[in-house]
Protein backbone atom coordinates (compact mmCIF):
# COMPACT_ATOMS: atom_id res chain seq x y z
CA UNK A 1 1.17 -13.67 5.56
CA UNK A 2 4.01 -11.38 5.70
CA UNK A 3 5.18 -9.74 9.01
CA UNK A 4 1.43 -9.78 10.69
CA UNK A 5 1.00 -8.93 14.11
CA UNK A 6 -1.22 -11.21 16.08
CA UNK A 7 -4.56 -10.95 16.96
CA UNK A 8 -7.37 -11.57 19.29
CA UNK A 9 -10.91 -12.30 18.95
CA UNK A 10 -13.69 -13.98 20.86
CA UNK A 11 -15.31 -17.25 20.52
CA UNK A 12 -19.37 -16.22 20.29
CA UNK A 13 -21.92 -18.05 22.22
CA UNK A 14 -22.73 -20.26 19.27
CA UNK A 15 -19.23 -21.54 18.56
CA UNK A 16 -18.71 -18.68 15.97
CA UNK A 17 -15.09 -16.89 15.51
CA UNK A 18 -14.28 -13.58 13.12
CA UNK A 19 -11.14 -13.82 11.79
CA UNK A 20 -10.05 -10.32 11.35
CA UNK A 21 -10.14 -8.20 8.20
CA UNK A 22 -6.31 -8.33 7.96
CA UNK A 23 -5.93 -11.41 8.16
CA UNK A 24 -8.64 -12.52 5.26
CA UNK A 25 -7.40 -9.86 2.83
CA UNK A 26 -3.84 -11.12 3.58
CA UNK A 27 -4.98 -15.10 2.76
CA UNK A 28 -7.88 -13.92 0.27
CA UNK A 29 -10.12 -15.81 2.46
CA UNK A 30 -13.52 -14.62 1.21
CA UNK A 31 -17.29 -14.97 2.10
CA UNK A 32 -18.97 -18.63 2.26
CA UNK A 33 -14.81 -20.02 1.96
CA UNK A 34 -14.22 -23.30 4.19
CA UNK A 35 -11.78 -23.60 6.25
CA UNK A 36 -9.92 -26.38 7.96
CA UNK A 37 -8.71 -26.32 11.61
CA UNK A 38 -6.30 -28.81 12.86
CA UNK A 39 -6.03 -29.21 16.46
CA UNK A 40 -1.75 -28.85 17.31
CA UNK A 41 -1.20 -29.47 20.67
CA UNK A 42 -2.99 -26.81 23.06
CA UNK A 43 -3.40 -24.81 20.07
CA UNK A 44 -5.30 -25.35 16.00
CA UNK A 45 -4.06 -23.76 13.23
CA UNK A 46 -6.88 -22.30 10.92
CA UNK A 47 -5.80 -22.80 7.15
CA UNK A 48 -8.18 -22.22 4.00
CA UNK A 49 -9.55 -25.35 2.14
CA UNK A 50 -9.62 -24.30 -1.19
CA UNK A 51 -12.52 -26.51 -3.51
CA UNK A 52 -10.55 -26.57 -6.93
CA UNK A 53 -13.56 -25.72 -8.62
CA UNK A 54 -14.90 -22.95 -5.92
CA UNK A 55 -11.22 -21.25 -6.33
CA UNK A 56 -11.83 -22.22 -10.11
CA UNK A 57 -15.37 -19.62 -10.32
CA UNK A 58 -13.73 -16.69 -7.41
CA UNK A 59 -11.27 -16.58 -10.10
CA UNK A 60 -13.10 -16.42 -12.93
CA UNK A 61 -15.99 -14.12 -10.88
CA UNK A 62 -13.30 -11.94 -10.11
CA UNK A 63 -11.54 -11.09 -13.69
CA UNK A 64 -14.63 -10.71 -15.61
CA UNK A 65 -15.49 -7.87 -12.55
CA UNK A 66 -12.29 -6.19 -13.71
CA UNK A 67 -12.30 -6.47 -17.02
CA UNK A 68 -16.04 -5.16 -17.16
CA UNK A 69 -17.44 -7.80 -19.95
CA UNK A 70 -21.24 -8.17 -19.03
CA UNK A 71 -22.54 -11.98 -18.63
CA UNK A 72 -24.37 -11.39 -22.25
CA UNK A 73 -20.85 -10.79 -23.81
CA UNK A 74 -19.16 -13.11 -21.86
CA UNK A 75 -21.88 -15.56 -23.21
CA UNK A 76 -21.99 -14.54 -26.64
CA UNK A 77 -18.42 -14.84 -27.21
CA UNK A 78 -18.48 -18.96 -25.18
CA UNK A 79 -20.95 -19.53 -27.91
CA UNK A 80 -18.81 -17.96 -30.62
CA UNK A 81 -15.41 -20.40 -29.16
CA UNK A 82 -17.51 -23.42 -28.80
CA UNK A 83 -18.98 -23.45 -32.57
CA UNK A 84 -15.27 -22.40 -33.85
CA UNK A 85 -14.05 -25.68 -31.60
CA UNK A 86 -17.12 -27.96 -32.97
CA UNK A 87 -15.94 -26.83 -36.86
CA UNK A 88 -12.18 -27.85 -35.57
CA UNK A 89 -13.09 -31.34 -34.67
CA UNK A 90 -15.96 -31.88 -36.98
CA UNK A 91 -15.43 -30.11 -39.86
């Protein structure tokens, strides 16, 4: 988070916080993410816990949106590298 400015936000009646736009595009914190927050003192520090395989399909979710292969294709040619990996082992 390079050279961001601080910023406030309210605590809602039902314990919930927004963390502002900036802030999430500048962490890629995205929808549904956990997060971890560590009491320090009089303050907490709010940090992302990243689940290895949750980061794993964001990833994945997110290159196949820019490289435009539909689902079917993306399917297709799994099935295509798993039978060319089954003839590799097994012959």
């Amino acid at each position: 988070m390079q050279n961001m400015k601080s910023f406030v936000t309210e605590i809602k009646s039902r314990g919930q916080l927004t963390i502002p736009k900036k802030i999430r595009e500048s962490i890629n914190l995205e929808e549904g993410e956990i997060v971890s927050i560590i009491p320090v003192g009089d303050s907490v520090i709010i940090t992302p816990k990243r689940l290895e395989l949750d980061e794993a399909r964001r990833e994945i979710k997110k290159i196949i949106k820019r490289s435009g292969v539909s689902v079917e294709e993306l399917m297709e040619g799994l099935a295509k590298e798993r039978e060319k990996l089954y003839k590799e082992i097994y012959g």
